[in-house]
C-alpha atoms as a PDB file:
ATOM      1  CA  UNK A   1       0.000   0.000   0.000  1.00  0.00           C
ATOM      2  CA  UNK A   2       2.687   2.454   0.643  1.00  0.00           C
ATOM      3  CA  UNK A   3       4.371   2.056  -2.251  1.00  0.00           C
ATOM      4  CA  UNK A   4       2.175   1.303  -5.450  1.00  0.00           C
ATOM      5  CA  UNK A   5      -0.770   2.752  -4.317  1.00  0.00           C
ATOM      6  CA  UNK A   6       0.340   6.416  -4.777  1.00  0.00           C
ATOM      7  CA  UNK A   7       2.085   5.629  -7.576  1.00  0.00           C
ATOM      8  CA  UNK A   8      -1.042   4.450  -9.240  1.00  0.00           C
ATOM      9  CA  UNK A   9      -3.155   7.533  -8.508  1.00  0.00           C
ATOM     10  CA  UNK A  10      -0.177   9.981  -9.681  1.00  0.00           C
ATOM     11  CA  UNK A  11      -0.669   7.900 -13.073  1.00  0.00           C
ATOM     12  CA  UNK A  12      -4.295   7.874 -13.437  1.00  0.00           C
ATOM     13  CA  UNK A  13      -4.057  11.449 -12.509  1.00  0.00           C
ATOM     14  CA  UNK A  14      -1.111  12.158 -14.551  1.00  0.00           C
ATOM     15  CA  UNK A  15      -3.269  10.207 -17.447  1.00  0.00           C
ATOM     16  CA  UNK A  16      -5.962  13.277 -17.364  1.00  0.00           C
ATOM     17  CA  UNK A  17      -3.700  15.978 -17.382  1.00  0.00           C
ATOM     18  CA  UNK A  18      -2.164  14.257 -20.921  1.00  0.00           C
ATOM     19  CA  UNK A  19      -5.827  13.760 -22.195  1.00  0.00           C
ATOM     20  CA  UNK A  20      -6.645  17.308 -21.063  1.00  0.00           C
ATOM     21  CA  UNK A  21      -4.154  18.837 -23.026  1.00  0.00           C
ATOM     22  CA  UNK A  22      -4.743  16.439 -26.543  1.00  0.00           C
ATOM     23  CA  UNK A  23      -8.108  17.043 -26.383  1.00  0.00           C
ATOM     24  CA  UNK A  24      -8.604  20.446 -27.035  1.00  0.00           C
ATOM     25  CA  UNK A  25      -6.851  24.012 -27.349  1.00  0.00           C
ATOM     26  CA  UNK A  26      -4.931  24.630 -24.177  1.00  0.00           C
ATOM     27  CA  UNK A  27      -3.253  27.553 -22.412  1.00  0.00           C
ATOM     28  CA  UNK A  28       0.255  27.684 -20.726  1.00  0.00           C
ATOM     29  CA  UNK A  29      -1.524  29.118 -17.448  1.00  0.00           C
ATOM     30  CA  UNK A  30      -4.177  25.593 -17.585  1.00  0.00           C
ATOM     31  CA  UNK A  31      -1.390  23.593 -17.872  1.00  0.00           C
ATOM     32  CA  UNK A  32       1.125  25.447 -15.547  1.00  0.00           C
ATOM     33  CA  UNK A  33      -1.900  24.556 -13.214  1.00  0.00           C
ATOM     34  CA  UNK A  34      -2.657  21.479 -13.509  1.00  0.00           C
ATOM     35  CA  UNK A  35       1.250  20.418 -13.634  1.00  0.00           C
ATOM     36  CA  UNK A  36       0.885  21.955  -9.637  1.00  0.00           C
ATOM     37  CA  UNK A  37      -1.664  19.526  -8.818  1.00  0.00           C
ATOM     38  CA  UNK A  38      -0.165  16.696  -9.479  1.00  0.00           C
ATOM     39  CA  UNK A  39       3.033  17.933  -7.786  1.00  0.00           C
ATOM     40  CA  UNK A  40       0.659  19.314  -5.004  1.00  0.00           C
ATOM     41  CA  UNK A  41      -1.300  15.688  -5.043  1.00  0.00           C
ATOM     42  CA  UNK A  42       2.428  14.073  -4.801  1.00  0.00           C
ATOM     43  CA  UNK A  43       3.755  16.037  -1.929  1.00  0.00           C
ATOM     44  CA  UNK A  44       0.176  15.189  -0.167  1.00  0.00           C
ATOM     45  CA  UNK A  45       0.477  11.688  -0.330  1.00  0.00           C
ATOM     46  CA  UNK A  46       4.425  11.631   0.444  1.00  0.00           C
ATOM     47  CA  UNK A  47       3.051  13.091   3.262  1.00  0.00           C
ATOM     48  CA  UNK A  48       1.051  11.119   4.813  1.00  0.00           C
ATOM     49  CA  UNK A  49       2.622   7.365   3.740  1.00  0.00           C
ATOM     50  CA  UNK A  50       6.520   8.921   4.903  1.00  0.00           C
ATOM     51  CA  UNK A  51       5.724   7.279   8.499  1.00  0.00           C
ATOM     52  CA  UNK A  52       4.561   3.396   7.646  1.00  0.00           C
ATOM     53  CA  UNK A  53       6.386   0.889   7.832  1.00  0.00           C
ATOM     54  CA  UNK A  54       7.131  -0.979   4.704  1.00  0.00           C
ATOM     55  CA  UNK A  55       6.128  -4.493   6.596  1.00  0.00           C
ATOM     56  CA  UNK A  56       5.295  -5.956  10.036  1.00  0.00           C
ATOM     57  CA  UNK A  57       5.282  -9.348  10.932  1.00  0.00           C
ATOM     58  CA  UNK A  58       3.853 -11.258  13.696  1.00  0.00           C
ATOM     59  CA  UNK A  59       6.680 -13.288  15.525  1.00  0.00           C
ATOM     60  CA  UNK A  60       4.429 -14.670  18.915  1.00  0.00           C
ATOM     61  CA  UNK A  61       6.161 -12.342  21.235  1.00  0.00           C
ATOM     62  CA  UNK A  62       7.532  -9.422  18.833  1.00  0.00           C
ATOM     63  CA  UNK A  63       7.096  -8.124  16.042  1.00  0.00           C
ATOM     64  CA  UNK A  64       9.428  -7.878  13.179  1.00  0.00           C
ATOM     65  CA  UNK A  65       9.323  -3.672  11.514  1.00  0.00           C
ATOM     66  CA  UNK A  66      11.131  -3.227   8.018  1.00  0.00           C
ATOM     67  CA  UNK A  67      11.009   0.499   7.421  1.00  0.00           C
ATOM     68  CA  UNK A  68      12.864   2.407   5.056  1.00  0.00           C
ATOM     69  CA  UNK A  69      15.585  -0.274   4.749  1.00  0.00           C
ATOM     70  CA  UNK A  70      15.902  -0.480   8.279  1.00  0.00           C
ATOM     71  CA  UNK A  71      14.985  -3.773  10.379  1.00  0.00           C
ATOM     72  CA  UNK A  72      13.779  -3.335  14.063  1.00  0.00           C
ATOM     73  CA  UNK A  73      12.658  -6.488  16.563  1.00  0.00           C
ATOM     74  CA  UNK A  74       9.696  -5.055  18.615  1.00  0.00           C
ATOM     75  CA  UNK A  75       9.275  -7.272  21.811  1.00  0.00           C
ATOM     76  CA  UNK A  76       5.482  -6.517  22.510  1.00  0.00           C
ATOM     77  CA  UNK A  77       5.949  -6.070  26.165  1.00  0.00           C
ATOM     78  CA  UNK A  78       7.973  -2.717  25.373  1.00  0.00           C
ATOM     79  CA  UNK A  79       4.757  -1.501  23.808  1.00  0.00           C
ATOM     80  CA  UNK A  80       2.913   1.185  26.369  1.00  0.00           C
ATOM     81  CA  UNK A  81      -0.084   1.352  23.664  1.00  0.00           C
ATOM     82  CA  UNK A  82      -1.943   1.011  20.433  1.00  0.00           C
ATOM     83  CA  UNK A  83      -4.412   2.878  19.018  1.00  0.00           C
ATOM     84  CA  UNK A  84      -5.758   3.344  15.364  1.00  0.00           C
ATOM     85  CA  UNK A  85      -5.244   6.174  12.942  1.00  0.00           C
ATOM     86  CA  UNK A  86      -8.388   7.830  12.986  1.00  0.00           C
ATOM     87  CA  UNK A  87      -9.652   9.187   9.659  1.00  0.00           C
ATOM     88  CA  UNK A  88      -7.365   7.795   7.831  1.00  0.00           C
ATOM     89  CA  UNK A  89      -7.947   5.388   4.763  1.00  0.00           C
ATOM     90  CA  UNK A  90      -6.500   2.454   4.659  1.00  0.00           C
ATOM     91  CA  UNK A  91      -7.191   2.423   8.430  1.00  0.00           C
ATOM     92  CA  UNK A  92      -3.546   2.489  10.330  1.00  0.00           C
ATOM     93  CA  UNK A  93      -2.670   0.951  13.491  1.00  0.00           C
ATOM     94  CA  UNK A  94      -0.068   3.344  15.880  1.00  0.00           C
ATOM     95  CA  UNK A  95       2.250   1.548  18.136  1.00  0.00           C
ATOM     96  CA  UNK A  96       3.670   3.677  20.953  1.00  0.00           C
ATOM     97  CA  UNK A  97       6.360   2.343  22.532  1.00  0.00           C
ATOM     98  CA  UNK A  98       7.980   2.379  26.260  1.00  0.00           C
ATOM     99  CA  UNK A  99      11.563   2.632  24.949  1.00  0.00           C
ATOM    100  CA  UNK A 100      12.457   4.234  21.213  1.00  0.00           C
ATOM    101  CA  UNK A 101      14.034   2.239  18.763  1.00  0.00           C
ATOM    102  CA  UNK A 102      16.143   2.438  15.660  1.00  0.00           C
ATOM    103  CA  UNK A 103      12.467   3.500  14.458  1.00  0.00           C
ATOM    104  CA  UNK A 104      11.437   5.828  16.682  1.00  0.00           C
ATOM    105  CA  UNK A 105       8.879   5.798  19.832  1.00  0.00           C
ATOM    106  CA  UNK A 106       5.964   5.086  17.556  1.00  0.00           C
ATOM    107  CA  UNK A 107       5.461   2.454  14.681  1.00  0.00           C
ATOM    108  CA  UNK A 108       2.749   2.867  12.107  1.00  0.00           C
ATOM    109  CA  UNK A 109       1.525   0.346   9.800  1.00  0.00           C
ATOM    110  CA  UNK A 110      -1.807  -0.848   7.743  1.00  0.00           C
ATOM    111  CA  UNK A 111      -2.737  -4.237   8.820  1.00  0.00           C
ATOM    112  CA  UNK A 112      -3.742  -6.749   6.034  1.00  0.00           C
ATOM    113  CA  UNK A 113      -7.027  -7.148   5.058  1.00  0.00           C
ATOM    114  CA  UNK A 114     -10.392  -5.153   4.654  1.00  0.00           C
ATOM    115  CA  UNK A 115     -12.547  -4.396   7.138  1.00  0.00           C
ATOM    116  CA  UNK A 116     -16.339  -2.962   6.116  1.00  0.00           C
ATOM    117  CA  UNK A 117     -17.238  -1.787   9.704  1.00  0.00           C
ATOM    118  CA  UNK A 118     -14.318   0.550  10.832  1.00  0.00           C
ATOM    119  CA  UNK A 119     -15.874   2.544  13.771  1.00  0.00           C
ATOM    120  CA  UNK A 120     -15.061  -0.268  16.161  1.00  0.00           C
ATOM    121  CA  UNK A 121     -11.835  -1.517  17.451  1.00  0.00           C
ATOM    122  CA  UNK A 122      -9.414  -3.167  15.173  1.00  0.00           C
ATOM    123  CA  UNK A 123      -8.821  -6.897  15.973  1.00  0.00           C
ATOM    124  CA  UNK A 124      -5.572  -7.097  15.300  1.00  0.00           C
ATOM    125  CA  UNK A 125      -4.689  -3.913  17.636  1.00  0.00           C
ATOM    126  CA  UNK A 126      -6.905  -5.913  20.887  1.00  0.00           C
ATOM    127  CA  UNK A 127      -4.976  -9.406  19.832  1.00  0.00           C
ATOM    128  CA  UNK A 128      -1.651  -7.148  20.534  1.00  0.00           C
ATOM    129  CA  UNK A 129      -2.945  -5.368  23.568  1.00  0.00           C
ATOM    130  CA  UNK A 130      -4.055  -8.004  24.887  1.00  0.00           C
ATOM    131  CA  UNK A 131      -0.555 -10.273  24.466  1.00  0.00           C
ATOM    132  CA  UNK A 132       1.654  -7.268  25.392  1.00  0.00           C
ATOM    133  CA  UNK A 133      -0.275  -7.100  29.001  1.00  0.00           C
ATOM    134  CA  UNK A 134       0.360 -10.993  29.253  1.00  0.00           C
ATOM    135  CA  UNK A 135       3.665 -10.645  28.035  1.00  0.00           C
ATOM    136  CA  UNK A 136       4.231  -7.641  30.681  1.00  0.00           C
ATOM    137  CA  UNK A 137       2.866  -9.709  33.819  1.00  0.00           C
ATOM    138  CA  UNK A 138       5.474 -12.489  32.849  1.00  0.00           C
ATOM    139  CA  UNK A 139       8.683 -12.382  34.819  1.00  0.00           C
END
């Protein structure tokens, strides 16, 4: 999602502004214009995708982040909590964590799958609360 997703929409977008300007008689002002959309659209959705991580993967006890080249082993008992991205599309799920890593004090990711009823909690993010309090009350 982080990746081709954006990519995709700068295309189709990209795709218009071509059409647009074949189509009929155009001015260097309509153009100029629509050339800062798409960089305007681009810088948007930099924006808000900079912070995922590329992949996260369940390990029982941790997780495994990849981020930005960069590969970080998440014990879930160092997470203090996790909470979803509200308003956001893909839905995200926000890791804060007790101690920063290599990635930071928070770790952002979309979990797999669609959900068609997203004004209640995510499953995934009560599965992980609900190990990382186990996993905290273990000596």
């Amino acid at each position: 999602m982080k990746q081709p997703f954006p990519g995709l929409a700068l295309a189709v977008l990209g795709a218009m502004l071509v059409g647009g300007v074949f189509s009929r008689p155009w001015h260097p002002l309509s153009l100029l214009m629509a050339v800062g959309v798409v960089v305007l659209a681009a810088a948007i959705q930099r924006a808000m995708a900079r912070h995922l991580a590329d992949e996260v993967v369940d390990g029982g006890d941790h997780l495994l982040v990849r981020s930005d080249g960069i590969e970080e082993k998440v014990m879930l008992r160092d997470v203090a909590t996790i909470r979803r991205g509200f308003g956001h599309n893909p839905e995200r799920l926000i890791l804060t964590l007790r101690r920063p890593g290599r990635l930071g004090d928070t770790i952002a990711f979309i979990p797999k799958g669609i959900r068609w009823f997203p004004y209640v909690e995510h499953p995934l993010a009560y599965e992980l609360r609900t190990r990382a309090q186990l996993l905290r009350l273990q000596p």
